[in-house]
N, C-alpha and C. Protein backbone atom coordinates (compact mmCIF):
# COMPACT_ATOMS: atom_id res chain seq x y z
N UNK A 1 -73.33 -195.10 -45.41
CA UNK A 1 -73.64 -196.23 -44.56
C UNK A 1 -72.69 -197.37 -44.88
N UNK A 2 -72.33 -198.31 -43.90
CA UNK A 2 -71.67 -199.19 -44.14
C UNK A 2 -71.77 -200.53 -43.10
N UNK A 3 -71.57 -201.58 -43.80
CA UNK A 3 -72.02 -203.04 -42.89
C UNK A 3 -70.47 -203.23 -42.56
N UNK A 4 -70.47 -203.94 -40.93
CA UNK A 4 -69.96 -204.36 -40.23
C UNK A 4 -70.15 -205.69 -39.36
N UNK A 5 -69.58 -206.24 -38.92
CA UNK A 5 -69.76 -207.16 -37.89
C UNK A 5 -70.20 -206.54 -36.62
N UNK A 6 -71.49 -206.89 -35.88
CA UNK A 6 -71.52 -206.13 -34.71
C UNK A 6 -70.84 -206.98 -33.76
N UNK A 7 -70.80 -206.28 -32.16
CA UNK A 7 -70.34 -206.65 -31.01
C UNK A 7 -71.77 -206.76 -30.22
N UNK A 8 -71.19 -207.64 -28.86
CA UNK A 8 -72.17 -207.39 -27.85
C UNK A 8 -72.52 -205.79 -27.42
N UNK A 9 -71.79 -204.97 -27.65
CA UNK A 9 -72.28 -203.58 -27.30
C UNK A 9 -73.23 -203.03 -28.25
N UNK A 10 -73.60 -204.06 -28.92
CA UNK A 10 -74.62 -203.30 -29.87
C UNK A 10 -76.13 -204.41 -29.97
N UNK A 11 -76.20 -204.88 -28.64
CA UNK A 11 -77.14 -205.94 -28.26
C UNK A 11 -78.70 -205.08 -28.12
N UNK A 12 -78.65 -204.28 -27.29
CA UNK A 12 -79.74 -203.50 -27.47
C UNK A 12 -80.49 -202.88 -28.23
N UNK A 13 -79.41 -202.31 -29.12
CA UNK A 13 -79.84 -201.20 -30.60
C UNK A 13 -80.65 -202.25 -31.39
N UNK A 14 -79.85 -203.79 -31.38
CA UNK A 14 -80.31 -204.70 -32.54
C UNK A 14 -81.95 -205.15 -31.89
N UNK A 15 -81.90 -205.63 -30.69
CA UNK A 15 -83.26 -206.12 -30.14
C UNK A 15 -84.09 -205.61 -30.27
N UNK A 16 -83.81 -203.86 -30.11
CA UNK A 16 -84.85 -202.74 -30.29
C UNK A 16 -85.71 -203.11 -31.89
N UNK A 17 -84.93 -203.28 -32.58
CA UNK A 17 -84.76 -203.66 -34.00
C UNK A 17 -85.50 -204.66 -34.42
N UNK A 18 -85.25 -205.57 -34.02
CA UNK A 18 -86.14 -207.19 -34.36
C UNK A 18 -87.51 -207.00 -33.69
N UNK A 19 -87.70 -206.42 -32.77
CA UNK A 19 -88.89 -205.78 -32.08
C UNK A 19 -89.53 -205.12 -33.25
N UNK A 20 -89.14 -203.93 -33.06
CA UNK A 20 -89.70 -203.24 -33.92
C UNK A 20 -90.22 -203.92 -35.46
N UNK A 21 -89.45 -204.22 -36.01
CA UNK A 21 -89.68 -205.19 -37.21
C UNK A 21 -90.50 -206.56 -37.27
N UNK A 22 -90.86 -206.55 -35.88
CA UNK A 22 -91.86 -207.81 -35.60
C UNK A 22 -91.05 -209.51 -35.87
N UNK A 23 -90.24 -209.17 -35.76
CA UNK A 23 -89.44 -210.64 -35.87
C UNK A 23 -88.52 -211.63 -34.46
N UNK A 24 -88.75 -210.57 -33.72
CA UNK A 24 -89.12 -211.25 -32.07
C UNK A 24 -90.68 -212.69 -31.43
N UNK A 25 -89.96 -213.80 -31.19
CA UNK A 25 -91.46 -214.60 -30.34
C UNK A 25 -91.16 -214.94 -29.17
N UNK A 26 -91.94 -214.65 -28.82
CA UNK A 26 -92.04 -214.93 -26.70
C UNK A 26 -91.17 -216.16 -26.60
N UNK A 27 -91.00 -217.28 -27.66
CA UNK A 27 -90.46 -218.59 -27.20
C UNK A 27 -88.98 -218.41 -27.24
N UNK A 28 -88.52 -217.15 -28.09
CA UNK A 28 -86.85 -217.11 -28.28
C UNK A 28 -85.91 -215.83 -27.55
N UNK A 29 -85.76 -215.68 -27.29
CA UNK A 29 -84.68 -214.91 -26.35
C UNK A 29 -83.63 -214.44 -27.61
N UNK A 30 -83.89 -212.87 -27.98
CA UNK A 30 -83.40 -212.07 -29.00
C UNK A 30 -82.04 -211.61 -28.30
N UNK A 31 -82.09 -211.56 -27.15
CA UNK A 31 -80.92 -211.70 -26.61
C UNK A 31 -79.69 -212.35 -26.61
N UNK A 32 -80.70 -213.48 -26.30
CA UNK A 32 -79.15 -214.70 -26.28
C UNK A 32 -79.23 -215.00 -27.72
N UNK A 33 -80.06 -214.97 -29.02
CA UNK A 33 -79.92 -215.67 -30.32
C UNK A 33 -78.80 -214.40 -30.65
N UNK A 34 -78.83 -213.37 -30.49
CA UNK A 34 -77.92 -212.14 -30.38
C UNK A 34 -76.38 -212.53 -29.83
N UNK A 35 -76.31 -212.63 -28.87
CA UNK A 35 -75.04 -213.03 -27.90
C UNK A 35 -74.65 -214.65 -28.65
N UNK A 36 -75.66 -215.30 -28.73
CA UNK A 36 -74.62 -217.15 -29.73
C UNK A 36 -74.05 -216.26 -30.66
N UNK A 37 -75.12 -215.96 -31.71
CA UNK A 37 -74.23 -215.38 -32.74
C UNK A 37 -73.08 -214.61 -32.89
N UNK A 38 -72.89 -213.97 -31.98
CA UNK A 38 -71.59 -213.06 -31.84
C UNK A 38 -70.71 -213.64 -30.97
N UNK A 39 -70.65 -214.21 -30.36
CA UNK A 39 -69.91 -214.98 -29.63
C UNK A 39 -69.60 -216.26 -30.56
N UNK A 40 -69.62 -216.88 -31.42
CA UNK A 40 -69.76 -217.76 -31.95
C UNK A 40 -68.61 -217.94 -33.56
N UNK A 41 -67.88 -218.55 -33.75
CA UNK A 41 -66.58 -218.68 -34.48
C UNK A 41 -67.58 -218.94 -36.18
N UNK A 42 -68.51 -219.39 -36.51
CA UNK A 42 -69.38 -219.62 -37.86
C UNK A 42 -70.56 -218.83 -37.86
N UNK A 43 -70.79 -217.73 -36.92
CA UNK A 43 -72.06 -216.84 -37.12
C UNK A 43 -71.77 -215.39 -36.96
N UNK A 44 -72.73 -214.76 -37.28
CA UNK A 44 -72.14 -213.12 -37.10
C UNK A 44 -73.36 -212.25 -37.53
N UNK A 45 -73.64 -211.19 -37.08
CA UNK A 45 -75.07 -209.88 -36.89
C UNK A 45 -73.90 -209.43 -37.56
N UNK A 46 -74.40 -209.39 -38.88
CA UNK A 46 -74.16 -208.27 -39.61
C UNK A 46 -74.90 -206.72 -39.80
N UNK A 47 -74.02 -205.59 -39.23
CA UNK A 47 -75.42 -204.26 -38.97
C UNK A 47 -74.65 -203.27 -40.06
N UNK A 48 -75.80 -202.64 -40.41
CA UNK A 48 -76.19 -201.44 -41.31
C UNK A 48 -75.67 -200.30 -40.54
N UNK A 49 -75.10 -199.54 -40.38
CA UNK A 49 -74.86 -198.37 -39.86
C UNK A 49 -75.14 -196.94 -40.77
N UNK A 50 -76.06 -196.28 -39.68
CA UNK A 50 -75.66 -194.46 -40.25
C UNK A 50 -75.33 -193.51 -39.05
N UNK A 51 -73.99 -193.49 -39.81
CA UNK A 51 -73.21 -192.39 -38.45
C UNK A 51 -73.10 -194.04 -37.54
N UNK A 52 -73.56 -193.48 -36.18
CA UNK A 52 -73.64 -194.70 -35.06
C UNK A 52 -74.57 -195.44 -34.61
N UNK A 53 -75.64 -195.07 -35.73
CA UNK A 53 -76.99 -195.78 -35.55
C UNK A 53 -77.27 -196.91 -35.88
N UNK A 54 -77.82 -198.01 -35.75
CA UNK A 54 -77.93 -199.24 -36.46
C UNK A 54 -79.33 -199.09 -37.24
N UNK A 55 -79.39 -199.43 -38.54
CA UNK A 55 -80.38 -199.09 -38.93
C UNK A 55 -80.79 -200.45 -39.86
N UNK A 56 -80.16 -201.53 -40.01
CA UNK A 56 -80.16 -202.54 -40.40
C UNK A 56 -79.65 -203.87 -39.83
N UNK A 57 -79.92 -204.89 -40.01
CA UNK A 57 -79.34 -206.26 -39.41
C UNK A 57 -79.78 -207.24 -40.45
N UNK A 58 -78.57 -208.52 -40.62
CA UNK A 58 -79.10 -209.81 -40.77
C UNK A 58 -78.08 -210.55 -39.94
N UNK A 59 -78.39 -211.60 -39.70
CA UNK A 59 -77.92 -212.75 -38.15
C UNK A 59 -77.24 -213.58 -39.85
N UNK A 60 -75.79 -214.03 -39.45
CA UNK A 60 -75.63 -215.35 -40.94
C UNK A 60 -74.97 -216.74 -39.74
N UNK A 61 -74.98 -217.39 -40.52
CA UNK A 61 -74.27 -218.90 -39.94
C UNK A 61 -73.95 -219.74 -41.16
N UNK A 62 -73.06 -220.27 -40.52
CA UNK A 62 -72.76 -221.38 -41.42
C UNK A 62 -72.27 -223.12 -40.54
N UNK A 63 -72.83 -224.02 -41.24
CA UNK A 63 -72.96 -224.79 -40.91
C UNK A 63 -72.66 -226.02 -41.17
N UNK A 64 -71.27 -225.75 -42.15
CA UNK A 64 -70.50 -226.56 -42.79
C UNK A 64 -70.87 -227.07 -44.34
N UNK A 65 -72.02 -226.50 -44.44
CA UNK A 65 -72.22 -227.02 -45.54
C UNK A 65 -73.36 -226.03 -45.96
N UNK A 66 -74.36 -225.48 -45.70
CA UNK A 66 -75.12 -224.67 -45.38
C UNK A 66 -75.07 -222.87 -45.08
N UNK A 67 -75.23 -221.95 -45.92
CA UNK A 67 -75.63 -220.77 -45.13
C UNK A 67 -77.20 -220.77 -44.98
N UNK A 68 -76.90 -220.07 -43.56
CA UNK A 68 -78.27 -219.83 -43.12
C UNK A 68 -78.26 -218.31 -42.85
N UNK A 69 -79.56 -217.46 -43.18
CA UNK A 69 -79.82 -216.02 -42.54
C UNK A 69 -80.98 -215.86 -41.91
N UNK A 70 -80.53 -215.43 -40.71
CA UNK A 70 -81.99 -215.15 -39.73
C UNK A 70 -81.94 -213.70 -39.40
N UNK A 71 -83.11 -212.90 -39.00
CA UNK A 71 -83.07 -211.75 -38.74
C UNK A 71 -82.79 -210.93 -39.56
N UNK A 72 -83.49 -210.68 -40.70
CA UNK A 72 -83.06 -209.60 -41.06
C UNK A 72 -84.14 -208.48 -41.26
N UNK A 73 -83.49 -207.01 -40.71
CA UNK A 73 -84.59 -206.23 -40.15
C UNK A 73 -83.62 -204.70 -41.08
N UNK A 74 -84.86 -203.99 -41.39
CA UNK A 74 -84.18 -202.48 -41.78
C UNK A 74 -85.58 -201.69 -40.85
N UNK A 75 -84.54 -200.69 -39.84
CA UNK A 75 -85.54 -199.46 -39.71
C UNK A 75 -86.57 -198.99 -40.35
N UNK A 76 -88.17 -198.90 -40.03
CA UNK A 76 -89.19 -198.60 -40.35
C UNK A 76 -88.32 -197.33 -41.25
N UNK A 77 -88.06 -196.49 -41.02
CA UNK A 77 -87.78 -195.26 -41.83
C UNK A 77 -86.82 -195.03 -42.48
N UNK A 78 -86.10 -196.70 -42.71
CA UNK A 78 -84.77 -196.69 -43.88
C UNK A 78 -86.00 -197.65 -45.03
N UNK A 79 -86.96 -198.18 -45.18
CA UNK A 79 -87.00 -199.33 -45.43
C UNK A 79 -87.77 -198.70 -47.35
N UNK A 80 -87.40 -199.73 -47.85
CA UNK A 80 -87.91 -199.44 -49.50
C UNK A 80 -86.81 -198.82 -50.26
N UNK A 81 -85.67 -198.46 -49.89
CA UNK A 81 -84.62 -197.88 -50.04
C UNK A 81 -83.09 -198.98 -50.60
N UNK A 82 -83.50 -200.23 -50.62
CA UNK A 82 -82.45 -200.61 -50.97
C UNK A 82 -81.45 -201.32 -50.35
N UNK A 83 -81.71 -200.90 -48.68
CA UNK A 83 -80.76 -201.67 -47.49
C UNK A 83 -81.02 -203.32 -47.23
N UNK A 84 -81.73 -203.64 -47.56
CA UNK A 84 -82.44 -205.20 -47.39
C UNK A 84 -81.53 -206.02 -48.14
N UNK A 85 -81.62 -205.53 -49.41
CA UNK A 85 -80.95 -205.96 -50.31
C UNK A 85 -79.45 -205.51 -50.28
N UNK A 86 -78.77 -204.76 -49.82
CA UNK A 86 -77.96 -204.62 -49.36
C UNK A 86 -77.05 -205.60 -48.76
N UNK A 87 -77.71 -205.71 -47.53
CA UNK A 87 -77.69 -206.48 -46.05
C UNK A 87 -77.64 -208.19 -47.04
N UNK A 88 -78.61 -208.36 -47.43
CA UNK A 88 -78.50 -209.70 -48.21
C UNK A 88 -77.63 -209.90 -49.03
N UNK A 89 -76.90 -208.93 -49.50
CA UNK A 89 -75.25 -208.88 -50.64
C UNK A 89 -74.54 -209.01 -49.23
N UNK A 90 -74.58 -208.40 -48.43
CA UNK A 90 -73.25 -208.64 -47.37
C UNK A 90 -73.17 -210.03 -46.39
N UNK A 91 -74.20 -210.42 -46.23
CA UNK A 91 -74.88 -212.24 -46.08
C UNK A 91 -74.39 -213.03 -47.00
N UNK A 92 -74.01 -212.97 -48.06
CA UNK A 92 -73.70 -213.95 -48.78
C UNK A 92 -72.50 -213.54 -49.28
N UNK A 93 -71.79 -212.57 -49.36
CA UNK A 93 -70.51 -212.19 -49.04
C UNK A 93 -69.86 -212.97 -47.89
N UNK A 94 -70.20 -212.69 -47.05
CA UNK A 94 -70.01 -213.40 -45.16
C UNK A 94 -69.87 -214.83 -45.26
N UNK A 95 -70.68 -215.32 -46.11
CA UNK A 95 -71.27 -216.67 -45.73
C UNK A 95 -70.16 -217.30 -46.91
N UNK A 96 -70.27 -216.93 -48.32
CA UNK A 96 -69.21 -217.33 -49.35
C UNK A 96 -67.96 -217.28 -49.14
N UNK A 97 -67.54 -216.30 -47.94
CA UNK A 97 -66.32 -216.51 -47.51
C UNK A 97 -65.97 -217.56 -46.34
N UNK A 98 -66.68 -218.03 -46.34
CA UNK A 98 -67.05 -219.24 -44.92
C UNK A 98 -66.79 -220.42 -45.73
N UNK A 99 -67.04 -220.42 -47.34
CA UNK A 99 -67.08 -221.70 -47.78
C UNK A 99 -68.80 -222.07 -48.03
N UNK A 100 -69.54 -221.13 -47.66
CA UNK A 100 -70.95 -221.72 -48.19
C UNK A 100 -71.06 -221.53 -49.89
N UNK A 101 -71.53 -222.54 -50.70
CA UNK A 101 -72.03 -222.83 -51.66
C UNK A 101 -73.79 -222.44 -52.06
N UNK A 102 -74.04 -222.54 -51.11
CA UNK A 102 -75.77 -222.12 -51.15
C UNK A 102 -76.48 -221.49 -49.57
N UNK A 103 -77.18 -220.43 -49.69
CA UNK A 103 -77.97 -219.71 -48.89
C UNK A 103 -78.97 -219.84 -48.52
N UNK A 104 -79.70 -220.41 -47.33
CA UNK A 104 -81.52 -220.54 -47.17
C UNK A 104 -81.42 -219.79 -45.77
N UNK A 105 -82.95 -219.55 -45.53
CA UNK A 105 -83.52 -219.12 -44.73
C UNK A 105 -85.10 -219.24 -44.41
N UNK A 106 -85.94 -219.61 -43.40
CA UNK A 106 -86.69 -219.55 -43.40
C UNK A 106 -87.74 -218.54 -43.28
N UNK A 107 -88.92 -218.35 -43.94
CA UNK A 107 -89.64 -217.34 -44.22
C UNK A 107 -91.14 -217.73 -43.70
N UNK A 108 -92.10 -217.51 -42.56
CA UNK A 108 -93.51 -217.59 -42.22
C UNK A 108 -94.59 -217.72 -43.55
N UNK A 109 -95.01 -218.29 -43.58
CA UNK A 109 -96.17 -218.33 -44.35
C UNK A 109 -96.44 -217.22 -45.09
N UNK A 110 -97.46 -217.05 -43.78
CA UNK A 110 -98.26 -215.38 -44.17
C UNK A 110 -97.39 -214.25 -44.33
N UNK A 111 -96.16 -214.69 -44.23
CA UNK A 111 -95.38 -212.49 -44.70
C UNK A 111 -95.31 -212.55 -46.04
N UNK A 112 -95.95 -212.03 -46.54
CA UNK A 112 -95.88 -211.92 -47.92
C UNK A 112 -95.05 -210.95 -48.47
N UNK A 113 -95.02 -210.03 -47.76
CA UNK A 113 -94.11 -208.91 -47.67
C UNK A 113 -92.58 -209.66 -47.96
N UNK A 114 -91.82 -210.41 -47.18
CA UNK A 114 -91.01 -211.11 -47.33
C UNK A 114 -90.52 -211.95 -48.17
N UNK A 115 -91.68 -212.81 -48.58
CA UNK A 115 -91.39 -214.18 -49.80
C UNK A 115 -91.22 -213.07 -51.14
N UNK A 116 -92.59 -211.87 -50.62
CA UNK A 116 -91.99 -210.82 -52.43
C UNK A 116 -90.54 -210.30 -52.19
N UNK A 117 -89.85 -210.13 -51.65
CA UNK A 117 -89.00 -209.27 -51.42
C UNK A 117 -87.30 -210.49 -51.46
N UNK A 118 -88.15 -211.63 -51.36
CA UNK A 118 -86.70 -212.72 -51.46
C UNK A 118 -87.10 -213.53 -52.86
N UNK A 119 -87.82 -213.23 -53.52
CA UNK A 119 -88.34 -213.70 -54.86
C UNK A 119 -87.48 -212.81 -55.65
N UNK A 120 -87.30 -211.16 -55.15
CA UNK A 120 -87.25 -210.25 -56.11
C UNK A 120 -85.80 -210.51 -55.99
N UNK A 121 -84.90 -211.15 -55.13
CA UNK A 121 -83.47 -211.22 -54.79
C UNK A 121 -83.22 -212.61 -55.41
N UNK A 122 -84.17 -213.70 -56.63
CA UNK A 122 -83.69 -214.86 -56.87
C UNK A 122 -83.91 -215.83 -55.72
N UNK A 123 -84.56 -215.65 -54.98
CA UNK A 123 -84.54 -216.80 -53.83
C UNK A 123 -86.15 -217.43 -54.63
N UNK A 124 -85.57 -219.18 -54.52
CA UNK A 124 -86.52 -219.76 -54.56
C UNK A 124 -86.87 -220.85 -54.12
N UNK A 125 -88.66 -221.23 -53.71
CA UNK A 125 -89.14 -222.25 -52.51
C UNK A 125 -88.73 -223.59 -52.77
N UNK A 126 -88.15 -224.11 -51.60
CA UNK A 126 -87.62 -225.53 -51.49
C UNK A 126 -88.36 -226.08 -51.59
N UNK A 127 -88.36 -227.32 -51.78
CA UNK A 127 -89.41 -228.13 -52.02
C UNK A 127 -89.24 -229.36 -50.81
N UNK A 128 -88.57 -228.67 -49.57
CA UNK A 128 -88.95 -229.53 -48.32
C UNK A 128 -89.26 -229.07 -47.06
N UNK A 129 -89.89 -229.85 -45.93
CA UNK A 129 -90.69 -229.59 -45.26
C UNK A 129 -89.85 -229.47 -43.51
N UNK A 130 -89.61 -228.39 -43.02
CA UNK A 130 -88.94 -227.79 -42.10
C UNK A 130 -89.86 -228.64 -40.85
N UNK A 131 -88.72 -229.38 -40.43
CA UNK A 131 -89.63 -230.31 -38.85
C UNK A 131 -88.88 -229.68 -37.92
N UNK A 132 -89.27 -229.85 -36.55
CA UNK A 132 -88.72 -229.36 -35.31
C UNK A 132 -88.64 -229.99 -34.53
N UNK A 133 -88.46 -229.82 -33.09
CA UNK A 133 -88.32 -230.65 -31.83
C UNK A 133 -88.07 -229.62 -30.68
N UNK A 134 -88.74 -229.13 -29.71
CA UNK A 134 -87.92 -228.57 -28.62
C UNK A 134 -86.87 -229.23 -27.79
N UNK A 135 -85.74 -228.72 -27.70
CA UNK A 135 -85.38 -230.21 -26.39
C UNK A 135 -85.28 -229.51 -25.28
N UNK A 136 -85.18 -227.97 -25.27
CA UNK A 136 -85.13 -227.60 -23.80
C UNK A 136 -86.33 -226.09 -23.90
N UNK A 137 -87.31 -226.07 -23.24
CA UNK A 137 -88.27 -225.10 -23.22
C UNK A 137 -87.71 -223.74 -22.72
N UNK A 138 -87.00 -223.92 -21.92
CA UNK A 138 -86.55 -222.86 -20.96
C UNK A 138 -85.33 -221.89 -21.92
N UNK A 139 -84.91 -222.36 -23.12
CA UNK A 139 -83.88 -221.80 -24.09
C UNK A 139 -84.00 -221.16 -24.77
């Protein structure tokens, strides 16, 4: 297996993906957060491949000062195996070559599944409070 930068031709395989992995919400368009990122000169879907399959993803950005990772998903039937962590060495590979100094991402409350699994990788809770704003609903 090996990580790559994906393309828009690999828009579907990944959506299927974030679906499946439950990291899709009715309010965001996995599509287009798919298409910025790849289209986009500081972001990039980094995918897991076996053979021609995608069997992994994480979304990275950088933000001048900031890495950020969103999305990151391993196939129900790759998963416990090591690719997560993987995928998160090639995220901060990506991102350190961008010039990022430090890595965050946001994590839901309740996945516990997650906060254990970015605990076990050295990630630890900020001690500030993530605000929002919509400015366009329709986006």
């Amino acid at each position: 297996m090996h990580t790559e930068e994906l393309t828009e031709d690999d828009v579907t395989a990944v959506t299927a993906l974030w679906t499946e992995a439950g990291l899709t919400r009715p309010w965001n368009d996995p599509e287009a957060d798919f298409q910025r990122a790849v289209d986009g000169s500081t972001s990039a879907v980094l995918g897991l491949r076996d053979v021609d399959d995608v069997v992994g993803t994480v979304m990275v950005g950088f933000d001048g000062h900031r890495g950020w990772v969103y999305y990151l998903a391993v196939q129900a039937r790759y998963r416990r195996e090591g690719l997560g962590r993987l995928l998160m060495t090639a995220a901060e590979e990506w991102l350190g070559a961008k010039g990022a100094t430090k890595v965050q991402l946001m994590i839901r409350r309740e996945n516990a599944t997650a906060l254990g699994f970015y605990e076990r990788l050295a990630y630890e809770e900020e001690s500030v409070i993530v605000v929002s704003r919509w400015l366009d609903r329709s986006a």
